[in-house]
C-alpha atoms as a PDB file:
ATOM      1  CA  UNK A   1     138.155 -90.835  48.634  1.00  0.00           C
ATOM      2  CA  UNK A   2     137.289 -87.505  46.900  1.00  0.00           C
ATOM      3  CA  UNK A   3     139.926 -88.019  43.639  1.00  0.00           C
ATOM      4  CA  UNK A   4     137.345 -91.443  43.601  1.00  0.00           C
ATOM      5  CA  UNK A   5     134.210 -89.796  43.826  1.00  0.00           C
ATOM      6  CA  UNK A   6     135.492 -87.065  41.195  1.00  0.00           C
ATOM      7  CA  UNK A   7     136.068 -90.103  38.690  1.00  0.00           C
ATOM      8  CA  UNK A   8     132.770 -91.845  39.197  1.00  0.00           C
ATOM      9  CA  UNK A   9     131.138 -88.485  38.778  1.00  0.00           C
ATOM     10  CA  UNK A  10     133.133 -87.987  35.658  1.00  0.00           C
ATOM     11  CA  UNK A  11     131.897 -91.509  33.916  1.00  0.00           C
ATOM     12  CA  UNK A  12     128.478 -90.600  35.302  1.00  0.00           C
ATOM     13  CA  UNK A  13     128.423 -87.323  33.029  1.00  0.00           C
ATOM     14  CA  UNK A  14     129.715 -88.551  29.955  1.00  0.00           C
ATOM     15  CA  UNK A  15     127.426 -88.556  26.605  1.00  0.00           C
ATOM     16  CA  UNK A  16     127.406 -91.744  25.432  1.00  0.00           C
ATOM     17  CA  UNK A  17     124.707 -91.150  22.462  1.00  0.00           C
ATOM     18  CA  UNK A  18     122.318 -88.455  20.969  1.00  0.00           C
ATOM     19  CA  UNK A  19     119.593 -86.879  22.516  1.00  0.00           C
ATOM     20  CA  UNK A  20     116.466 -86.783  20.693  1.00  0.00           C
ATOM     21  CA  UNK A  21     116.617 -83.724  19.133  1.00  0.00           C
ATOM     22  CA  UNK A  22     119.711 -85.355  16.784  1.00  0.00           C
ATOM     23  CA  UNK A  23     117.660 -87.834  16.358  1.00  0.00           C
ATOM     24  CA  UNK A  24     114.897 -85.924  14.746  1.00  0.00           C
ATOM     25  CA  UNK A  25     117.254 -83.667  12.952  1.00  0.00           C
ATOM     26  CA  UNK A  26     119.058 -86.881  11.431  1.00  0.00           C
ATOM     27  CA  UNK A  27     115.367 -88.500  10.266  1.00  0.00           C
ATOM     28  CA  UNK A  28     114.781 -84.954   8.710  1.00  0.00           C
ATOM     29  CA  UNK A  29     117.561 -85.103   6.773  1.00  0.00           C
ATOM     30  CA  UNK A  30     117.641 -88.489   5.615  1.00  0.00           C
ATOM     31  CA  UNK A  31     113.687 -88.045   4.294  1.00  0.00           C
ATOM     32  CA  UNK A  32     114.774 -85.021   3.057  1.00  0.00           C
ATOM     33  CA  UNK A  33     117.557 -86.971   1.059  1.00  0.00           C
ATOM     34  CA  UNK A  34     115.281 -90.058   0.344  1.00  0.00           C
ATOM     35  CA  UNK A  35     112.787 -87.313  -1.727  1.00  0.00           C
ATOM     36  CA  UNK A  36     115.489 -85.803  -3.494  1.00  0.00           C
ATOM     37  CA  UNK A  37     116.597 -89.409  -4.664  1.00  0.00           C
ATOM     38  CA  UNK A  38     113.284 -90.675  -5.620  1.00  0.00           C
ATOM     39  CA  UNK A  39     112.858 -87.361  -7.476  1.00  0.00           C
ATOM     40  CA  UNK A  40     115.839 -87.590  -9.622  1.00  0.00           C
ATOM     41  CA  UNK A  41     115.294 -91.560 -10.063  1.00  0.00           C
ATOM     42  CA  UNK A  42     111.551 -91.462 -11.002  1.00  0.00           C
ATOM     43  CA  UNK A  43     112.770 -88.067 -13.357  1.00  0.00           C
ATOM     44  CA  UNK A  44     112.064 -88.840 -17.486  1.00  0.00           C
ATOM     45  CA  UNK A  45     115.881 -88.949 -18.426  1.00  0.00           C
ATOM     46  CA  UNK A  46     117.082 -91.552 -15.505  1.00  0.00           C
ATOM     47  CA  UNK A  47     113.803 -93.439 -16.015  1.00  0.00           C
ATOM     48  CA  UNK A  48     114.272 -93.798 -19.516  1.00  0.00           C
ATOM     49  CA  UNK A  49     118.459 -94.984 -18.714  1.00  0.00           C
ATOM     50  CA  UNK A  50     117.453 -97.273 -15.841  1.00  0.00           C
ATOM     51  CA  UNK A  51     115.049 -99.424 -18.542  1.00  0.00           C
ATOM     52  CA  UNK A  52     117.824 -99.480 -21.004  1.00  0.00           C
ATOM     53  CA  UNK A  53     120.159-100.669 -18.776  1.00  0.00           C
ATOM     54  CA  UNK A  54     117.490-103.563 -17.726  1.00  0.00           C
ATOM     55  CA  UNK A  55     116.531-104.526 -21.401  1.00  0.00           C
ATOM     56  CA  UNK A  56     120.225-104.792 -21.890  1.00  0.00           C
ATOM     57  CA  UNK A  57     120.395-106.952 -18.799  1.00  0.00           C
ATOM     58  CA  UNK A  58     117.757-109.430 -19.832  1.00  0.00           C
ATOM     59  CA  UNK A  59     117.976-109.595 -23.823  1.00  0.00           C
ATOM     60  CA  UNK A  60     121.540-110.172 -23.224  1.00  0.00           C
ATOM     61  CA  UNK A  61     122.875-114.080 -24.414  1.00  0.00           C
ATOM     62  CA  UNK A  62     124.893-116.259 -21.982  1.00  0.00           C
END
């Protein structure tokens, strides 16, 4: 009887998922990541690469 209650407090203790402070760290870093990708994509160089690459795209003959 006790080896069975030490199992069902076992399963009882075990972390299944992430408390909320990993959640809030992981939304910090993936807006943290989301602003460092819209500031390299909306930069002058990639700008300028991502319209050539959709001129080519559409002016191109099938």
């Amino acid at each position: 009887m006790r080896e069975l209650c030490w199992k069902m407090w076992k399963l009882g203790r075990r972390d299944a998922g992430m408390v909320t402070s990993e959640y809030a760290m992981g939304i910090i870093a993936a807006v943290g990541f989301a602003a460092v990708l819209y500031a390299v994509v909306t930069s002058g160089q990639v700008s300028a690469e991502l319209q050539a690459i959709v001129k080519r795209a559409l002016s191109a003959r099938m």
